[in-house]
Structures are given as C-alpha cells and as structure tokens.
N, C-alpha and C. Protein backbone atom coordinates (compact mmCIF):
# COMPACT_ATOMS: atom_id res chain seq x y z
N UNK A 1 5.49 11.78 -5.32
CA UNK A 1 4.12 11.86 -5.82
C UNK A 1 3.54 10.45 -5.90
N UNK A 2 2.40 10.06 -5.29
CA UNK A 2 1.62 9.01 -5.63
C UNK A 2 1.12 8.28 -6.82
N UNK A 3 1.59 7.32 -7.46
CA UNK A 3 1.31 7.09 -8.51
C UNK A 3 0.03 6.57 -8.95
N UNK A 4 -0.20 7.31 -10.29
CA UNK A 4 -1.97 6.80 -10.54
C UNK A 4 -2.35 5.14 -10.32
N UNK A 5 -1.79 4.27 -10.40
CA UNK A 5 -1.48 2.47 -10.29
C UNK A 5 -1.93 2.54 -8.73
N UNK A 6 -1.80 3.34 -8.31
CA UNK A 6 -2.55 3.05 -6.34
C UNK A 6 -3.47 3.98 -6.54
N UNK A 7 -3.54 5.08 -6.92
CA UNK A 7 -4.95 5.63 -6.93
C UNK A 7 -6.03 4.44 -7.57
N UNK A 8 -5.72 4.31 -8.30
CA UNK A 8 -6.33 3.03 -9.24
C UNK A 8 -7.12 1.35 -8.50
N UNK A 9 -6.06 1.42 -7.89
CA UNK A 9 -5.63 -0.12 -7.06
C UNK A 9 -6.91 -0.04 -6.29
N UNK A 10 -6.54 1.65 -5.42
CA UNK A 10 -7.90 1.52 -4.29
C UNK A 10 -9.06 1.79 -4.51
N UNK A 11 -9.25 2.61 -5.93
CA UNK A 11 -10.40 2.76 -6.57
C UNK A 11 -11.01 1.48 -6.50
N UNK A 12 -10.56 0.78 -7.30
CA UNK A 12 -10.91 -0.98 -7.60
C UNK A 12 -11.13 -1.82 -6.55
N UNK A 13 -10.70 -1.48 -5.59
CA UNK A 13 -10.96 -1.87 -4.21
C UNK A 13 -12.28 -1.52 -3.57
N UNK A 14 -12.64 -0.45 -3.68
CA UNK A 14 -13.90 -0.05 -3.55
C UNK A 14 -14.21 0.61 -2.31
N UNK A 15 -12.77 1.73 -2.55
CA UNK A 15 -12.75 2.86 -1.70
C UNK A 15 -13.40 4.21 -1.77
N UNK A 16 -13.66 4.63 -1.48
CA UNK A 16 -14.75 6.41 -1.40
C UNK A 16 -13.55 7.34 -1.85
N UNK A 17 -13.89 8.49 -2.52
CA UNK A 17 -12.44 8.92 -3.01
C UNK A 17 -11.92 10.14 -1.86
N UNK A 18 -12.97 10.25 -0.65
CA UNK A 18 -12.80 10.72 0.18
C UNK A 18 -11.44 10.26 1.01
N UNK A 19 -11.76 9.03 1.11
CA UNK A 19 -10.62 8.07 1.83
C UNK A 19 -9.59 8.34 1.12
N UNK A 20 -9.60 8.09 -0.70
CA UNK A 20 -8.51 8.39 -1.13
C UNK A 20 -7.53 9.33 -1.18
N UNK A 21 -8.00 10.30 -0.95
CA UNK A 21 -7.49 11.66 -0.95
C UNK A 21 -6.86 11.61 1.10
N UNK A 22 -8.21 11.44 1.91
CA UNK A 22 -6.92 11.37 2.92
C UNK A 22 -5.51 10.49 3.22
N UNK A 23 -6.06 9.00 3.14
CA UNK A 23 -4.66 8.27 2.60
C UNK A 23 -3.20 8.27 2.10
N UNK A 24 -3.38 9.18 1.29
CA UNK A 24 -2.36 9.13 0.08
C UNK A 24 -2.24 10.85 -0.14
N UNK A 25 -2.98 11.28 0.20
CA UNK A 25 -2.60 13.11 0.17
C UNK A 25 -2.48 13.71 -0.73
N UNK A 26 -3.58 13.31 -2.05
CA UNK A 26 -3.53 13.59 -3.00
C UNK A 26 -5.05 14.66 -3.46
N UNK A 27 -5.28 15.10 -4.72
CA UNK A 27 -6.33 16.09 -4.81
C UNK A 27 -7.23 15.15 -5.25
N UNK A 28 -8.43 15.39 -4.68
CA UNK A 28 -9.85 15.30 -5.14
C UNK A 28 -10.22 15.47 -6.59
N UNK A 29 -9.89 16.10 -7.29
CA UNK A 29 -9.83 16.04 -8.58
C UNK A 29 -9.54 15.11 -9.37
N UNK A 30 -7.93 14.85 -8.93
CA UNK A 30 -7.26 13.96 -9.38
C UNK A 30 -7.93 12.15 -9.49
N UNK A 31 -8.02 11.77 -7.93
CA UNK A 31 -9.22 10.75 -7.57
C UNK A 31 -10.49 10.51 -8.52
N UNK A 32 -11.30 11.82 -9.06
CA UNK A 32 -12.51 11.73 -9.37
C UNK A 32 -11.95 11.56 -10.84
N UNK A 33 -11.16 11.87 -11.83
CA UNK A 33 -10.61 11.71 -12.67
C UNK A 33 -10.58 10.23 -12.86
N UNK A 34 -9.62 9.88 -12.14
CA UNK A 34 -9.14 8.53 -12.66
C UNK A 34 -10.77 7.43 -12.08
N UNK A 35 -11.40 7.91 -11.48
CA UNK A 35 -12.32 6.77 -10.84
C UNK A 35 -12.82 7.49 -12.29
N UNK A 36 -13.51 8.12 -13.01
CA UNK A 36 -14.89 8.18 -14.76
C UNK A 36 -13.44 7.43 -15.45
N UNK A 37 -12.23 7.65 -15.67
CA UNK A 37 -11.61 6.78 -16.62
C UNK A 37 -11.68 5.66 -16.81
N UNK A 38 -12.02 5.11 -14.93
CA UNK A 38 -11.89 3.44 -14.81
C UNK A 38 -13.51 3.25 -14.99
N UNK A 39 -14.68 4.30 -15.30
CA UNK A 39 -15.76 3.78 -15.70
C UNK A 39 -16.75 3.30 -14.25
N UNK A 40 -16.42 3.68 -13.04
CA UNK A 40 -16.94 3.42 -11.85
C UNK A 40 -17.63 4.43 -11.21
N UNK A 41 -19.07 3.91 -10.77
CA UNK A 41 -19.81 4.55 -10.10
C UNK A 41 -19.55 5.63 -9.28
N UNK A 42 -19.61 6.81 -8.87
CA UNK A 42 -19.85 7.18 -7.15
C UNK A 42 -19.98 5.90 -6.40
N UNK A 43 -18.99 6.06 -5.41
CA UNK A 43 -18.83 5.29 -3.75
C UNK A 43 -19.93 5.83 -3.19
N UNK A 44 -20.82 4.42 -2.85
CA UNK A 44 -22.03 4.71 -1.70
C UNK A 44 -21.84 5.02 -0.53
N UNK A 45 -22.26 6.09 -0.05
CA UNK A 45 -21.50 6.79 1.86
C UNK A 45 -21.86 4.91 2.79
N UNK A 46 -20.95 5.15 3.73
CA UNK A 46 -20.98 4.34 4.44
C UNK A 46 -19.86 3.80 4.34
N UNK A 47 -19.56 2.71 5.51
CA UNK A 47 -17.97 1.91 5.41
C UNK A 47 -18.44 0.59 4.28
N UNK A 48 -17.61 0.09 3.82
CA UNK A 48 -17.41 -1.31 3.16
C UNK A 48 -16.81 -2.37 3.68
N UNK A 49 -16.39 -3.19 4.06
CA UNK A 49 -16.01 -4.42 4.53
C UNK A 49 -15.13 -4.57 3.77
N UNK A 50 -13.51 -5.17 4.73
CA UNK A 50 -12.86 -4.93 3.75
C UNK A 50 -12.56 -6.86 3.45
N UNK A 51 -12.36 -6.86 1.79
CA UNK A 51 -12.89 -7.66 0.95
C UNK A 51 -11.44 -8.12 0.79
N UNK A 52 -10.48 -7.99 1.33
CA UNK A 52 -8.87 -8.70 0.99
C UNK A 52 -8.37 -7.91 1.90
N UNK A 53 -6.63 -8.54 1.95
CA UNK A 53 -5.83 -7.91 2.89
C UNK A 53 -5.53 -6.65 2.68
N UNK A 54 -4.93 -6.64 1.15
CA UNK A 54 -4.68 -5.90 0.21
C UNK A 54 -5.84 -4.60 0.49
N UNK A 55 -6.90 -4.65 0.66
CA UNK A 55 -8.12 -3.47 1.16
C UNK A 55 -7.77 -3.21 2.97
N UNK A 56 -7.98 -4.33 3.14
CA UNK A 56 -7.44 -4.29 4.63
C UNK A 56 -6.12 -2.85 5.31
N UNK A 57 -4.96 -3.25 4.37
CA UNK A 57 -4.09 -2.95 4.12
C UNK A 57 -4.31 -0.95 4.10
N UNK A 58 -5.18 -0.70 2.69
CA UNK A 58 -5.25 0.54 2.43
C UNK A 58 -5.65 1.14 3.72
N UNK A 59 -6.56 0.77 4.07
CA UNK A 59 -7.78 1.15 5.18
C UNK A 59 -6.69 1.22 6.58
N UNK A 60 -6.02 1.11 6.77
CA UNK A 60 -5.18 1.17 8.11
C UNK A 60 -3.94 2.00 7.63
N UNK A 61 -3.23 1.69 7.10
CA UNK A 61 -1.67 2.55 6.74
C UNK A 61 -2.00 4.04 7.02
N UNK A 62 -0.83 4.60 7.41
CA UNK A 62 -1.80 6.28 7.47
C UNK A 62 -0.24 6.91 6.50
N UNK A 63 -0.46 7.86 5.56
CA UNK A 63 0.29 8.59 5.02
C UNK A 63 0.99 9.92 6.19
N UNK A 64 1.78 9.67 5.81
CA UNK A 64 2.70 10.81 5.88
C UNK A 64 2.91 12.44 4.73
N UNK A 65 3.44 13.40 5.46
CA UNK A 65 3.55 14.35 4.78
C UNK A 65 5.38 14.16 3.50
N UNK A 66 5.66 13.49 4.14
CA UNK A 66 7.05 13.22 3.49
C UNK A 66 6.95 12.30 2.31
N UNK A 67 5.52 11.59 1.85
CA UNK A 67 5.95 10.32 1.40
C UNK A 67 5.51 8.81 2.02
N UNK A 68 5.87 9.04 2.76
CA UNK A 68 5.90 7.46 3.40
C UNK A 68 4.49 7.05 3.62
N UNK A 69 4.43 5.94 4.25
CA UNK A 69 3.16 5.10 5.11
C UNK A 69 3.81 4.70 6.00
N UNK A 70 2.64 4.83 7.49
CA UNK A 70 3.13 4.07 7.94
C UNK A 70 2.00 3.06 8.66
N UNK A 71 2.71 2.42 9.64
CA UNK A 71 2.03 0.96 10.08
C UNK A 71 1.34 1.88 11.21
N UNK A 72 0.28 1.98 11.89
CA UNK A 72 -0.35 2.30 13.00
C UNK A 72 -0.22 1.82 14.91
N UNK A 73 0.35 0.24 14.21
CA UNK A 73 0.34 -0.27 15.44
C UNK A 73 1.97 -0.93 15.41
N UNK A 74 2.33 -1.44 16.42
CA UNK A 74 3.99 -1.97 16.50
C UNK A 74 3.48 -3.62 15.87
N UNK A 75 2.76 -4.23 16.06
CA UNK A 75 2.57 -5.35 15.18
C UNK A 75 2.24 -5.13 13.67
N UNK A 76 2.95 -5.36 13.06
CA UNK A 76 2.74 -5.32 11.42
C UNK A 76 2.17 -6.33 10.77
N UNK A 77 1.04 -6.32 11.62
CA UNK A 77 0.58 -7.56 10.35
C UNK A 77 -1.01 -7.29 10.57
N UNK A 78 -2.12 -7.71 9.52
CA UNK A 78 -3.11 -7.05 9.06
C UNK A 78 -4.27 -8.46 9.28
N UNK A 79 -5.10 -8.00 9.70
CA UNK A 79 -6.31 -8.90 9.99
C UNK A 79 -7.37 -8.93 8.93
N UNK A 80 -7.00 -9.52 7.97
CA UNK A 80 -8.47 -9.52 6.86
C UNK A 80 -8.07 -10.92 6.05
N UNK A 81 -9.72 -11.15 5.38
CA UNK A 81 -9.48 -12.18 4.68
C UNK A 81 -10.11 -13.17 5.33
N UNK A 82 -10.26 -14.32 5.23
CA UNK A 82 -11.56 -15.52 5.36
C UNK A 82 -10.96 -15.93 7.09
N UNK A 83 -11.75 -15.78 8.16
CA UNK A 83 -11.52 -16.12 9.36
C UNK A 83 -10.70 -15.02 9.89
N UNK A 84 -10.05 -13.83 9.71
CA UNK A 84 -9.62 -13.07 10.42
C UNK A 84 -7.95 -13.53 10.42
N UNK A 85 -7.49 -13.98 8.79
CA UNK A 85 -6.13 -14.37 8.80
C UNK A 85 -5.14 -13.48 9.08
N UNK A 86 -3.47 -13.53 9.51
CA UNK A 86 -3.15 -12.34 10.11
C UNK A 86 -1.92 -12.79 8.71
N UNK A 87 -1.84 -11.40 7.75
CA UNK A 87 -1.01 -11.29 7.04
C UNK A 87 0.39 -10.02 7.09
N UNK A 88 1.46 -10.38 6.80
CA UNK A 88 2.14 -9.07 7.00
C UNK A 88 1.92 -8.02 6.41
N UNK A 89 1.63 -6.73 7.08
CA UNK A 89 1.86 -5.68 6.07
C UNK A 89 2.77 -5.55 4.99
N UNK A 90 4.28 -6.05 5.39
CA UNK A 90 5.40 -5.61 4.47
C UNK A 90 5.03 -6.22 3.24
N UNK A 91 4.64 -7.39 3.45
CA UNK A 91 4.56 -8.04 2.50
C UNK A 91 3.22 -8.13 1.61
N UNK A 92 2.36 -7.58 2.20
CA UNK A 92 1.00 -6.98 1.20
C UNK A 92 1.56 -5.61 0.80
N UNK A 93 2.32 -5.18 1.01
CA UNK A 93 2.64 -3.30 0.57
C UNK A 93 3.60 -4.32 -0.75
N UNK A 94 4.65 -5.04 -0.52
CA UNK A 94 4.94 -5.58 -1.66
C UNK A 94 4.34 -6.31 -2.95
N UNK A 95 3.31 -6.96 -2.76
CA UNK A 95 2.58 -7.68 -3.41
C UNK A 95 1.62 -6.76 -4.25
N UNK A 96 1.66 -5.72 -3.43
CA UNK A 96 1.00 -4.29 -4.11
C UNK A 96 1.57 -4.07 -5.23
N UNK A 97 2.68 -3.96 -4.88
CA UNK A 97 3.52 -2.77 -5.79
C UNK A 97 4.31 -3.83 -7.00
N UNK A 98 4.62 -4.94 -6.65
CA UNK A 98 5.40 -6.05 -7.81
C UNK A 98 4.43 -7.03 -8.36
N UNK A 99 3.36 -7.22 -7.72
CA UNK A 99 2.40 -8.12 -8.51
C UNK A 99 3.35 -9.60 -8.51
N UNK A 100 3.56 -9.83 -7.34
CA UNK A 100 4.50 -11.02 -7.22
C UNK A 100 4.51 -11.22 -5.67
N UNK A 101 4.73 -12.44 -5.17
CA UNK A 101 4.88 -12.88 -3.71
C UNK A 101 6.34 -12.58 -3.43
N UNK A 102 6.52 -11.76 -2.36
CA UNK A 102 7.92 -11.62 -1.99
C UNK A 102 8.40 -13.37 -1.97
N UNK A 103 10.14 -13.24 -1.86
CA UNK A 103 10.85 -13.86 -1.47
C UNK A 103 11.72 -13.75 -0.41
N UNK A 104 11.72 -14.51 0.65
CA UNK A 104 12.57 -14.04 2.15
C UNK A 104 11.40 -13.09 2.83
N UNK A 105 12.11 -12.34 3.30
CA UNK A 105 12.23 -11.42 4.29
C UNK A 105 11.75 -10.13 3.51
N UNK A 106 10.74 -9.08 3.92
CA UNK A 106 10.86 -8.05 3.17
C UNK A 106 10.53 -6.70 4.30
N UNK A 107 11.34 -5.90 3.98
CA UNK A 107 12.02 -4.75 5.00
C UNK A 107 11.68 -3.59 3.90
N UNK A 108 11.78 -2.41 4.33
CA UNK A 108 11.54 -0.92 4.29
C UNK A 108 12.90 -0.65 3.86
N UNK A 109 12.81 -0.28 2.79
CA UNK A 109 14.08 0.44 2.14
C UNK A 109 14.56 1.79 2.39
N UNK A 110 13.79 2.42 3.13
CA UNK A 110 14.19 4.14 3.34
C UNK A 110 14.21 4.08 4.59
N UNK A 111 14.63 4.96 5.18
CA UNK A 111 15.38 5.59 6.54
C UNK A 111 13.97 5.59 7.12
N UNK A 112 12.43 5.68 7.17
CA UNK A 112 11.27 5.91 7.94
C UNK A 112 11.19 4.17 8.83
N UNK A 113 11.72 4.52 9.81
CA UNK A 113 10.87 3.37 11.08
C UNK A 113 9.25 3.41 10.88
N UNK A 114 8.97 2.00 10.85
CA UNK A 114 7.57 1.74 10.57
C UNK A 114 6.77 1.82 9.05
N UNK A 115 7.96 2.23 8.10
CA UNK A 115 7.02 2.24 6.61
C UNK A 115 6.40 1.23 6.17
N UNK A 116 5.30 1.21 5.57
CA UNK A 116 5.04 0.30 4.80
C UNK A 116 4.71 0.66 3.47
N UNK A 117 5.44 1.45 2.55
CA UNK A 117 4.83 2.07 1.29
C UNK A 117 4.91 1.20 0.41
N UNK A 118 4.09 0.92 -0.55
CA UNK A 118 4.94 -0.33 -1.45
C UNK A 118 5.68 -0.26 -2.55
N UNK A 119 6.33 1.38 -2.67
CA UNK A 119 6.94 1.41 -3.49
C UNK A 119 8.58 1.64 -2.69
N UNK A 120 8.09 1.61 -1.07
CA UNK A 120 9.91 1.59 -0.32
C UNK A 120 9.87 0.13 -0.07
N UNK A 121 9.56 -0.76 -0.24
CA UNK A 121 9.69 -2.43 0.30
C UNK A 121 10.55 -2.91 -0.58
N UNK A 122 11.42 -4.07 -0.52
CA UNK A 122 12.08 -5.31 -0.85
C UNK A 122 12.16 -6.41 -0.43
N UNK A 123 12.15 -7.24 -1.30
CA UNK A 123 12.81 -8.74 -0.55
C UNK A 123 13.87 -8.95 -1.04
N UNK A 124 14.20 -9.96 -0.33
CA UNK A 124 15.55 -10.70 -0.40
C UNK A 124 16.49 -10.69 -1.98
N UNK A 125 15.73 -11.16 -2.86
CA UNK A 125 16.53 -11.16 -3.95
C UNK A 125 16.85 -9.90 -4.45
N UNK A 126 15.68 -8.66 -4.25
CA UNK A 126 16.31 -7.54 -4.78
C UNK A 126 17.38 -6.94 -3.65
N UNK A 127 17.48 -7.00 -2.59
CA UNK A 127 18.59 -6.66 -1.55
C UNK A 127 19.91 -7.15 -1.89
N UNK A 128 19.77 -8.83 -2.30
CA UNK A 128 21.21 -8.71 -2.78
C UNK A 128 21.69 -8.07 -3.90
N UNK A 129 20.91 -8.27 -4.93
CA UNK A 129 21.38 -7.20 -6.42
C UNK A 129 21.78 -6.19 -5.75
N UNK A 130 21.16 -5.55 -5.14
CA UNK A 130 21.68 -3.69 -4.70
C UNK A 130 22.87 -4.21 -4.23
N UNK A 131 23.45 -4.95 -3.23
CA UNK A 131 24.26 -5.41 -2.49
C UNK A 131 25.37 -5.89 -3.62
N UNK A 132 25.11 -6.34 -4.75
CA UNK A 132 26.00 -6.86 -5.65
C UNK A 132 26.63 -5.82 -6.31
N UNK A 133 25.63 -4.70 -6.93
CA UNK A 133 26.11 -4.03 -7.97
C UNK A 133 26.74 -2.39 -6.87
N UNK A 134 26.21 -2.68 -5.67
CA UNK A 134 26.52 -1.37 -5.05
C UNK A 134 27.59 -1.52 -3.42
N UNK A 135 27.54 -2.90 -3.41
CA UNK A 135 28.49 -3.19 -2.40
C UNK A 135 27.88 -3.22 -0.81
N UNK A 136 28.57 -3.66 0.48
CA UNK A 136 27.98 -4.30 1.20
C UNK A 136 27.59 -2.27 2.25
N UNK A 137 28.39 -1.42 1.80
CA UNK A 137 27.97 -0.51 2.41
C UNK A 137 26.94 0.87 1.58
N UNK A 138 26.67 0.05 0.84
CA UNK A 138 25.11 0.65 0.32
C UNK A 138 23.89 0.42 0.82
C-alpha cells in the first residue's frame, strides 16, 4: 500500500490528484482527503512545469500493479532542475524516501528489474548492515 508521506510529497509538489491516483494506484478519495488536510487548493487543469527533480521524478516513474515503479527508459537518470541537469533516478527515489543524500551506490532492493520505488532503494551503508546482521547470502 502506498504510503500517505508520497501521497503528500506529490500533493506538495503540485500534482493534480488525477495524476495521483494514476501513478501510485491509489483511490481518488483517498488523494482528495489528504490534499483539504494539507489545506490546498484544487489543481488548476493543465500540465505544470516540473519545479525539481524530485517532481521530475513523480511525473515519469510509471507504477506497477505489484507495487513497484518503474524507470520508463533504460537510462535512469532524470532531466529537471536549472539547465536541464541529469540526476539519477535511484537516487532521487532515495532522497525521497530518507530525507538524506545517499551514500555510494544505490540499487533496487527487490527482485523488479528497473525499480525505482523509494521505499525498495539503498545505499551502500544500509547494504552492508543487512550484509552484517544477515550474512553475505542474504
């Protein structure tokens, strides 16, 4: 289940809850709920420009029926931000979800080729903990 913290995220972003609901595959209800809690207008029809990577980000990933996200294209990395900077997905799906800049390398924790969810991502330091407390064939 999608947690209200990304319904939220993309609300604040200044997504249509139309989008939200296809995205993330969640009810319309639910969306319109949490957007009067957070005290925000109706989304004006039309596209928005997207205003960070992090928006960038929402606006491309496509949900899955299982759960996942995934990346659209075989390059993972996202074009937004001042001049058309190219940032990684993995690592904006992380920055999502930990409110922190990865460290190392950050990879898809579940069996889906191409995820980018940001609640399946890691970096480096949490890979070894798992690796510590669960051994090298975990």
């Amino acid at each position: 289940m999608t947690s209200t913290a990304t319904i939220r995220e993309l609300l604040l972003a200044g997504h249509s809850n139309g989008h939200i609901v296809r995205t993330l595959n969640v009810s319309h209800p639910r969306v319109k709920r949490i957007r009067t809690d957070l005290g925000l207008p109706t989304h004006k029809p039309g596209p928005s420009p997207a205003g960070s990577p992090e928006d960038r980000f929402w606006r491309l990933a496509q949900s899955t029926d299982d759960g996942h996200l995934l990346w659209p294209t075989a390059d993972k990395h996202v074009r937004a931000g001042h001049r058309g900077r190219r940032h990684s997905a993995l690592r904006i799906a992380f920055r999502i979800r930990h409110h922190r800049e990865p460290v190392g390398l950050v990879h898809a924790d579940c069996d889906q080729p191409g995820c980018v969810h940001p609640d399946h991502v890691a970096d480096k330091p949490m890979r070894d903990t798992y690796r510590a407390i669960f051994g090298e064939a975990a």
